[in-house]
C-alpha atoms as a PDB file:
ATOM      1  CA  UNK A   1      -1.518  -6.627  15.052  1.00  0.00           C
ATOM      2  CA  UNK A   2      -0.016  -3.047  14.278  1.00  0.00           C
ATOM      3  CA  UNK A   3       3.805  -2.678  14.550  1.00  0.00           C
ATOM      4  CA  UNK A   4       2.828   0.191  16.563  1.00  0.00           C
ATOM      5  CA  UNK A   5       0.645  -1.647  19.564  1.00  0.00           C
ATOM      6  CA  UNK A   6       3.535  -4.237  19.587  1.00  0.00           C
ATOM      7  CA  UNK A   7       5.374  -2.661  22.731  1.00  0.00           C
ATOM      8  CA  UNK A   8       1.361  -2.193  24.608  1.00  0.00           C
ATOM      9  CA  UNK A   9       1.147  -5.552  26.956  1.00  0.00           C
ATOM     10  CA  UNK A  10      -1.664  -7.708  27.082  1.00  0.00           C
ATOM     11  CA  UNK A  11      -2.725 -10.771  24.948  1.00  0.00           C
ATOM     12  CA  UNK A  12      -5.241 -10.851  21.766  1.00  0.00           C
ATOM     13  CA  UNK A  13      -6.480 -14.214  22.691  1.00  0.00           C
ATOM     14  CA  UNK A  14      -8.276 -16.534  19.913  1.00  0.00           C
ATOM     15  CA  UNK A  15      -7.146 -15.601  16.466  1.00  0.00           C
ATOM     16  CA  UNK A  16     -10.043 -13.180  14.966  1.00  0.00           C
ATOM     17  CA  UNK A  17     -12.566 -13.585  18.158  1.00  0.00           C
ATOM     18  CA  UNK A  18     -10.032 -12.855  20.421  1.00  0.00           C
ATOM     19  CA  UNK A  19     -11.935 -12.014  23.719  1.00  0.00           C
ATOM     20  CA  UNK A  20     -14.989 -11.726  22.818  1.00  0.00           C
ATOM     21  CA  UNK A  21     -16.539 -14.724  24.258  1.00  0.00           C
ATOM     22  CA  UNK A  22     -14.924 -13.386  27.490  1.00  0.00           C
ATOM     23  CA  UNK A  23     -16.634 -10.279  27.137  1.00  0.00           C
ATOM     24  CA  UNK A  24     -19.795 -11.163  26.605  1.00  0.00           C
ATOM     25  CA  UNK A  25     -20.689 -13.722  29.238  1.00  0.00           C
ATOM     26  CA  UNK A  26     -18.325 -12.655  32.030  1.00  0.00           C
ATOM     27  CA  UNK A  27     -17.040  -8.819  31.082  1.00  0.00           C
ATOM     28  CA  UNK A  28     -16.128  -7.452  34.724  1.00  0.00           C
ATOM     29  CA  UNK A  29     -13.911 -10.482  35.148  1.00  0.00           C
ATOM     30  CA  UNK A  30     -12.682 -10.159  32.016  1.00  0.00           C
ATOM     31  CA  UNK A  31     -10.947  -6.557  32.964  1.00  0.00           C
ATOM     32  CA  UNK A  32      -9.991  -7.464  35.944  1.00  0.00           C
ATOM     33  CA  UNK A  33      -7.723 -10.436  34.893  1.00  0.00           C
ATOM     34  CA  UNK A  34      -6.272  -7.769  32.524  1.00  0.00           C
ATOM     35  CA  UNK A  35      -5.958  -5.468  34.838  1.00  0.00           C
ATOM     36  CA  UNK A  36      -4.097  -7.903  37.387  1.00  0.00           C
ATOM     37  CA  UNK A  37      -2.040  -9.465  34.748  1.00  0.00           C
ATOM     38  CA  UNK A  38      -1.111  -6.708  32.843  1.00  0.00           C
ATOM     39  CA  UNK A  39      -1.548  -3.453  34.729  1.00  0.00           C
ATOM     40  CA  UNK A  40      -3.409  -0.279  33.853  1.00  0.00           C
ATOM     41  CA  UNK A  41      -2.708  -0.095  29.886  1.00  0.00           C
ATOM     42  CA  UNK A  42      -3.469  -3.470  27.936  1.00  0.00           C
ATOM     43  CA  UNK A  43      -4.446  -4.378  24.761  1.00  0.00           C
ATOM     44  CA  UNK A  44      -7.225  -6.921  23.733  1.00  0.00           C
ATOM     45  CA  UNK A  45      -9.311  -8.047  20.904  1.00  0.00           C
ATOM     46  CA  UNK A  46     -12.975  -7.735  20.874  1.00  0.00           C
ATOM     47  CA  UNK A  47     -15.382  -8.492  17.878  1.00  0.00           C
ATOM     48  CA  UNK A  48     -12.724  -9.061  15.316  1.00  0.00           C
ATOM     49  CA  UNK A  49     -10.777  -5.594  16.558  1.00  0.00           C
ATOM     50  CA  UNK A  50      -7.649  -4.926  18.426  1.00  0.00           C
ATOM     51  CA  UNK A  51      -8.328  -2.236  21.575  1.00  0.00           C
ATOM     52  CA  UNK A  52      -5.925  -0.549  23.858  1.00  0.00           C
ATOM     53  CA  UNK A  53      -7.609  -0.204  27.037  1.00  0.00           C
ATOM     54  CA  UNK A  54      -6.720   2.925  29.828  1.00  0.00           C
ATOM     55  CA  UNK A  55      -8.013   2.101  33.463  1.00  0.00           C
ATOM     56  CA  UNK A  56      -8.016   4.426  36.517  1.00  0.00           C
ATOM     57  CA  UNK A  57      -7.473   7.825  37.338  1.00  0.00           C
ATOM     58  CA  UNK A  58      -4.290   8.670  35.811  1.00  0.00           C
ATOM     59  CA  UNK A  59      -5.390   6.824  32.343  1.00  0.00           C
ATOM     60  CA  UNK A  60      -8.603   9.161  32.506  1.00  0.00           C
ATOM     61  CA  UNK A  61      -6.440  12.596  33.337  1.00  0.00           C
ATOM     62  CA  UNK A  62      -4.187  11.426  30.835  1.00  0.00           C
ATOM     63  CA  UNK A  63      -7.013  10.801  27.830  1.00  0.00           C
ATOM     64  CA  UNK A  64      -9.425  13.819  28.984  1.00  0.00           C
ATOM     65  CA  UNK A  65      -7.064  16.377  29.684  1.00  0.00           C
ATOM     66  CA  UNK A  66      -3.312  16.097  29.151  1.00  0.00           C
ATOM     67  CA  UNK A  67      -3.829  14.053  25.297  1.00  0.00           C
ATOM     68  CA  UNK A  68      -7.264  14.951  24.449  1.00  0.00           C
ATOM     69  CA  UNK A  69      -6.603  16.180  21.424  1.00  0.00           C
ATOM     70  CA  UNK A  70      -4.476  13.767  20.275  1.00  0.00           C
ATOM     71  CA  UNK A  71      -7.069  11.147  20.721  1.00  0.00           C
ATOM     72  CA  UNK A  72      -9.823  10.338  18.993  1.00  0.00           C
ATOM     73  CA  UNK A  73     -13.124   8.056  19.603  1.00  0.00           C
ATOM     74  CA  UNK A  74     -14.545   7.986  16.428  1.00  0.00           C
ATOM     75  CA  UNK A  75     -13.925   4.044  15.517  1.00  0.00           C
ATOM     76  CA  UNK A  76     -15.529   3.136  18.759  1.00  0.00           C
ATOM     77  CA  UNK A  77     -18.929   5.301  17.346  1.00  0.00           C
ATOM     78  CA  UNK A  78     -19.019   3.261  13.608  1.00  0.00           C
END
């Protein structure tokens, strides 16, 4: 994991699958646990990659407005 995701909460499950199982048979319930157990701002592995997920309206203000162009989506798009 990067030294600089190490203060984000959240667990990366199995090494190199991480949540992916999760994800792909049961995806909503996946978030929500997450969500519950780790607030708003987690981070999980999917596929092989680590993720930092942003949930509800102050995560989207934050990304689309306030940080926008400090963010970028272009590794989700490869």
């Amino acid at each position: 994991m990067p030294h600089s995701l190490a203060h984000i909460p959240g667990d990366l499950g199995l090494p190199v699958l991480g949540d992916t199982f999760g994800f792909l048979t049961r995806p909503l319930d996946l978030y929500n646990e997450k969500q519950r157990r780790y607030g708003d701002v987690f981070k999980i592995r999917l596929f092989g990659r680590t993720a930092v997920y942003l949930l509800g309206a102050e995560a989207n203000r934050f990304m689309l407005v306030e940080q926008a162009g400090a963010m970028s989506n272009e590794q989700g798009w490869e």
